[in-house]
N, C-alpha and C. Protein backbone atom coordinates (compact mmCIF):
# COMPACT_ATOMS: atom_id res chain seq x y z
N UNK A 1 3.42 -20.48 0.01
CA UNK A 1 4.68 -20.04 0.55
C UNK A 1 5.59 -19.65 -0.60
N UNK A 2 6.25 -18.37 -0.59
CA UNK A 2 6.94 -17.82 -1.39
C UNK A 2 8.45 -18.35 -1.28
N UNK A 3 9.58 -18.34 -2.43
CA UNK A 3 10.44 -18.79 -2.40
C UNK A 3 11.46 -17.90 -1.38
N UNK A 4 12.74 -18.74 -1.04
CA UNK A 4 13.61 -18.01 0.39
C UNK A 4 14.59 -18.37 -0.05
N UNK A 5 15.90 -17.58 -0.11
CA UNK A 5 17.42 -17.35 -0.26
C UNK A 5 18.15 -17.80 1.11
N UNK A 6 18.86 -17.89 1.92
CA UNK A 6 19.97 -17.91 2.48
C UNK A 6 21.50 -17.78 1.61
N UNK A 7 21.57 -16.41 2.50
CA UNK A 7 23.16 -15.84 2.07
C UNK A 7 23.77 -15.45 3.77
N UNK A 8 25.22 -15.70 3.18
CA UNK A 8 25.66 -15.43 4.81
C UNK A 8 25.47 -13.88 4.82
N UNK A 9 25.57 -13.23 6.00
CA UNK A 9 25.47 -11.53 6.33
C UNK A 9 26.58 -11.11 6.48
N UNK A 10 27.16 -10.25 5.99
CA UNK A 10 28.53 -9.60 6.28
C UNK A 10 28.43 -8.55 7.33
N UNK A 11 27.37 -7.66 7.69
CA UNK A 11 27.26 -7.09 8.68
C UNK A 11 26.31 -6.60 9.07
N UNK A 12 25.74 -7.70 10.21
CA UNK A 12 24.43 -7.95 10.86
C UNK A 12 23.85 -6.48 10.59
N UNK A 13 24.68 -5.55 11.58
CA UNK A 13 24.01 -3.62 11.35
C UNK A 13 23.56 -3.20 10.10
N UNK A 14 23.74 -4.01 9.23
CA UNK A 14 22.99 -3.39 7.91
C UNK A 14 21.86 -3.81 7.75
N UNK A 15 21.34 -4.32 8.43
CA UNK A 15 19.68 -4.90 8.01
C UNK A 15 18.91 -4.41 9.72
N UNK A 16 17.72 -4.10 8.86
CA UNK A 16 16.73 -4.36 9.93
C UNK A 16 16.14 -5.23 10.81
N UNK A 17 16.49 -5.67 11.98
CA UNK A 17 16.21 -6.89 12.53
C UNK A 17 15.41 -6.43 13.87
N UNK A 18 14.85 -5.49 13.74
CA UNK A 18 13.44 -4.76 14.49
C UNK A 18 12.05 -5.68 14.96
N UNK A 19 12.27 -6.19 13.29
CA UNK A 19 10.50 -6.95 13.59
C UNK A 19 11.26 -8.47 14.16
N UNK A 20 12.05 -9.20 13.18
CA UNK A 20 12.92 -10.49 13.87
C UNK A 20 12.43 -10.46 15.72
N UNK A 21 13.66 -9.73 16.19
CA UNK A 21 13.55 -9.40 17.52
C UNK A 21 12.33 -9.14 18.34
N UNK A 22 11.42 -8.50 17.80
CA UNK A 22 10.16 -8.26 18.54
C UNK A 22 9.34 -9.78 18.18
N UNK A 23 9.10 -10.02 17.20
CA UNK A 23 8.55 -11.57 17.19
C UNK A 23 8.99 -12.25 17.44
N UNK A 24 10.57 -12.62 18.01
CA UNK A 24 10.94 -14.25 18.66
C UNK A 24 10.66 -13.70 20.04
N UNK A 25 10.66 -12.42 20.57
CA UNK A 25 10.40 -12.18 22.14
C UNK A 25 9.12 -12.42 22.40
N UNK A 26 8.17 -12.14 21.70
CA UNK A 26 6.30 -12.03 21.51
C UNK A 26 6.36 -13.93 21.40
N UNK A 27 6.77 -15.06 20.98
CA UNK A 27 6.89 -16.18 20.85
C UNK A 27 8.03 -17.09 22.34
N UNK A 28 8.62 -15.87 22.79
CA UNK A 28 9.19 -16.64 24.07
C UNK A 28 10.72 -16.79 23.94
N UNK A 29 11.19 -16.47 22.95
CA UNK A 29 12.63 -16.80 22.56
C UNK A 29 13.63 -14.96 22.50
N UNK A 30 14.33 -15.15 23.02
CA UNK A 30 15.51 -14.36 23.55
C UNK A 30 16.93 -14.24 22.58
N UNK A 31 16.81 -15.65 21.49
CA UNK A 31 18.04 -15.70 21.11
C UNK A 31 18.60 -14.49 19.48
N UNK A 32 17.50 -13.92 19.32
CA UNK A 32 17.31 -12.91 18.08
C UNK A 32 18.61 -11.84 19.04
N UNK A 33 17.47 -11.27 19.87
CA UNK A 33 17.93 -10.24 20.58
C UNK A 33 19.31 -10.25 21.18
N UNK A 34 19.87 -11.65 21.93
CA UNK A 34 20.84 -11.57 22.25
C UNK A 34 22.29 -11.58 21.16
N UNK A 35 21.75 -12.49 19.53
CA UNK A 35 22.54 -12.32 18.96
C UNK A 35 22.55 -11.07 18.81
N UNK A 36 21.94 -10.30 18.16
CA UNK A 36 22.34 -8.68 18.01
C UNK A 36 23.25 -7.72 18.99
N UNK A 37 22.72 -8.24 20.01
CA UNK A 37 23.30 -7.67 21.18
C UNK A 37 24.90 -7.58 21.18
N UNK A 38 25.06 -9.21 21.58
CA UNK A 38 26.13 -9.87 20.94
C UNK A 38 26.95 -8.86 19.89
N UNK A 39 26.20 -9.47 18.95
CA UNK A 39 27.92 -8.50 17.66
C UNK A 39 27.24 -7.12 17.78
N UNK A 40 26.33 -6.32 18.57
CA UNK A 40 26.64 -4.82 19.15
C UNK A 40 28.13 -4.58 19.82
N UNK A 41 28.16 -5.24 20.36
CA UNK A 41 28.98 -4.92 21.72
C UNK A 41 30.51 -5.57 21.30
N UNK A 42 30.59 -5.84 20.59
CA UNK A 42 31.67 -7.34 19.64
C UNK A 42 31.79 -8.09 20.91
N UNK A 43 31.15 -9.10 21.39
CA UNK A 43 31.24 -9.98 22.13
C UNK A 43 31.57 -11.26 21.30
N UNK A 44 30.26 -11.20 20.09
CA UNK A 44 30.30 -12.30 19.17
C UNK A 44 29.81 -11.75 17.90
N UNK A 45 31.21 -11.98 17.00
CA UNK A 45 30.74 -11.40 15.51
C UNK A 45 30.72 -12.09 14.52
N UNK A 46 31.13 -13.78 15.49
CA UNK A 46 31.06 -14.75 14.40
C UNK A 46 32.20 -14.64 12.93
N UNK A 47 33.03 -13.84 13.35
CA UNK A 47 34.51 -13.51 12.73
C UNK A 47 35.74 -14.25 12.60
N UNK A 48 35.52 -15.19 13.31
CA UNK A 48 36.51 -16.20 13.78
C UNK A 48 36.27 -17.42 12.36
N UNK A 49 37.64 -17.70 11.84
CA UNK A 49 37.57 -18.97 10.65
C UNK A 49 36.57 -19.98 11.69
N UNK A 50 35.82 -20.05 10.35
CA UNK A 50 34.89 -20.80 10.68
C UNK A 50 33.36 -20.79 10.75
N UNK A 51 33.06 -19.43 11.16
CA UNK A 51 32.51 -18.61 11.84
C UNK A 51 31.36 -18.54 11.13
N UNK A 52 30.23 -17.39 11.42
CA UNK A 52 29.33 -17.28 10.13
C UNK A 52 27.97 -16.84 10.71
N UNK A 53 27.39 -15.54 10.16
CA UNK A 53 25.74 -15.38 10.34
C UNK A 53 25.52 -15.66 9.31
N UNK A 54 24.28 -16.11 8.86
CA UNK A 54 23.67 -16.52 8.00
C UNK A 54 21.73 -15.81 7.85
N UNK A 55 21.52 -15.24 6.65
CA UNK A 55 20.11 -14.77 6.81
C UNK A 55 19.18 -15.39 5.58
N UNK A 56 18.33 -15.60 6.15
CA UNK A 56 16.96 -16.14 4.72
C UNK A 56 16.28 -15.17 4.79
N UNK A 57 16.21 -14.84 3.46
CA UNK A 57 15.37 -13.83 2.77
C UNK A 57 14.49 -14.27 1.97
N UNK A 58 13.16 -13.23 1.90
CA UNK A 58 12.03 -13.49 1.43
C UNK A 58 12.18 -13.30 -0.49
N UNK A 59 11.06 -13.45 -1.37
CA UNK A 59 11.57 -12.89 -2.68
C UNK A 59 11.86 -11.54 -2.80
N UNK A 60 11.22 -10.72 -1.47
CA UNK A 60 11.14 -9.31 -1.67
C UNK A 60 12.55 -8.67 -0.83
N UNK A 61 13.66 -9.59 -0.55
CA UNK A 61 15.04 -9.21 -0.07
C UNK A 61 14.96 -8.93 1.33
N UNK A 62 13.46 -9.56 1.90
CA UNK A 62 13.29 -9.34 3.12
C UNK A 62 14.04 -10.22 4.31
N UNK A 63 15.30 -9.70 4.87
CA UNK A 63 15.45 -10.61 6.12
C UNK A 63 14.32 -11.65 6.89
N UNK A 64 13.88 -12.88 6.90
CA UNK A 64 13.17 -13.08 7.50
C UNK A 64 13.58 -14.15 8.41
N UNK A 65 14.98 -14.69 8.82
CA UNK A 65 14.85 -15.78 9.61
C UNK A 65 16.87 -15.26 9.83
N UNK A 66 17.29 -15.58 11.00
CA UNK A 66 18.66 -15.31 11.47
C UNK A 66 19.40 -16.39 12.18
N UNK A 67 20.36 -17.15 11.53
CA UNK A 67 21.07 -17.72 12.70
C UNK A 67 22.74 -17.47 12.55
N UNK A 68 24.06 -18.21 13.73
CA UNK A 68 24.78 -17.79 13.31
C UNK A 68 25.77 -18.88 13.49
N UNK A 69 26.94 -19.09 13.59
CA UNK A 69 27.47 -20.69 13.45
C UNK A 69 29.04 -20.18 14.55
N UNK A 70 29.05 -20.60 15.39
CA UNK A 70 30.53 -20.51 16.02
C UNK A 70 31.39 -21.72 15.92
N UNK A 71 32.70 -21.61 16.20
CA UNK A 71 33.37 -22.66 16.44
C UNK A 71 33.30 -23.22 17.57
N UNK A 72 33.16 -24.70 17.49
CA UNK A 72 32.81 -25.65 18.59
C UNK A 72 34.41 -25.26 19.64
N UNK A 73 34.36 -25.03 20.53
CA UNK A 73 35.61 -25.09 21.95
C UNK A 73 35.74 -26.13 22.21
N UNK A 74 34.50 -27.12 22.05
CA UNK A 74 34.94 -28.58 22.58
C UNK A 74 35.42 -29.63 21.44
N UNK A 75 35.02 -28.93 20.34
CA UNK A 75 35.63 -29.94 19.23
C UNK A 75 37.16 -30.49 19.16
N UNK A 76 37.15 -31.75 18.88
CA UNK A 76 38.68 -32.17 18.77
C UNK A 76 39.37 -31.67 17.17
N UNK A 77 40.03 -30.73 16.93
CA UNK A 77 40.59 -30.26 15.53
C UNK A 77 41.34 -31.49 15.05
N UNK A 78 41.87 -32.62 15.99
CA UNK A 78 42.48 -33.29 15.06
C UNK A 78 42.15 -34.47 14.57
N UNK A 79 40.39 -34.55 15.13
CA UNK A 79 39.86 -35.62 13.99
C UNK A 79 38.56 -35.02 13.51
N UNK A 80 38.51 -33.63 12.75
CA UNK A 80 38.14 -33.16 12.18
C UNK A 80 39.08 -33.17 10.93
């Protein structure tokens, strides 16, 4: 196994997330596709303090794994 980066993404549309999407759907999982979908449409761009996509890349700068971080609604801010 080759070494992997995680850097946050500044804007998901700049990368190819073609193969991502077709292999978590081919494995049963929906949530690739819907994030994209998502900050397509600005539903969720993960823009909000706090916020955050995040991508691991291969040595070859290859996107290979996507997630993204929202702010909790149910969190209590004032014992954080």
């Amino acid at each position: 196994m080759g070494e992997y980066e995680i850097e946050q993404v500044i804007n998901l549309l700049s990368y190819d997330l073609e193969t991502l999407v077709k292999q978590s759907k081919e494995e049963g999982f929906r949530f690739v596709e819907r994030l994209l979908n998502d900050y397509k449409n600005g539903s969720n761009m993960f823009s909000h303090c706090g916020e955050g996509i995040f991508g691991v890349f291969n040595n070859e700068g290859v996107i290979v794994a996507i997630g993204g971080l929202n702010k909790d609604l149910f969190s209590n801010e004032h014992n954080i």
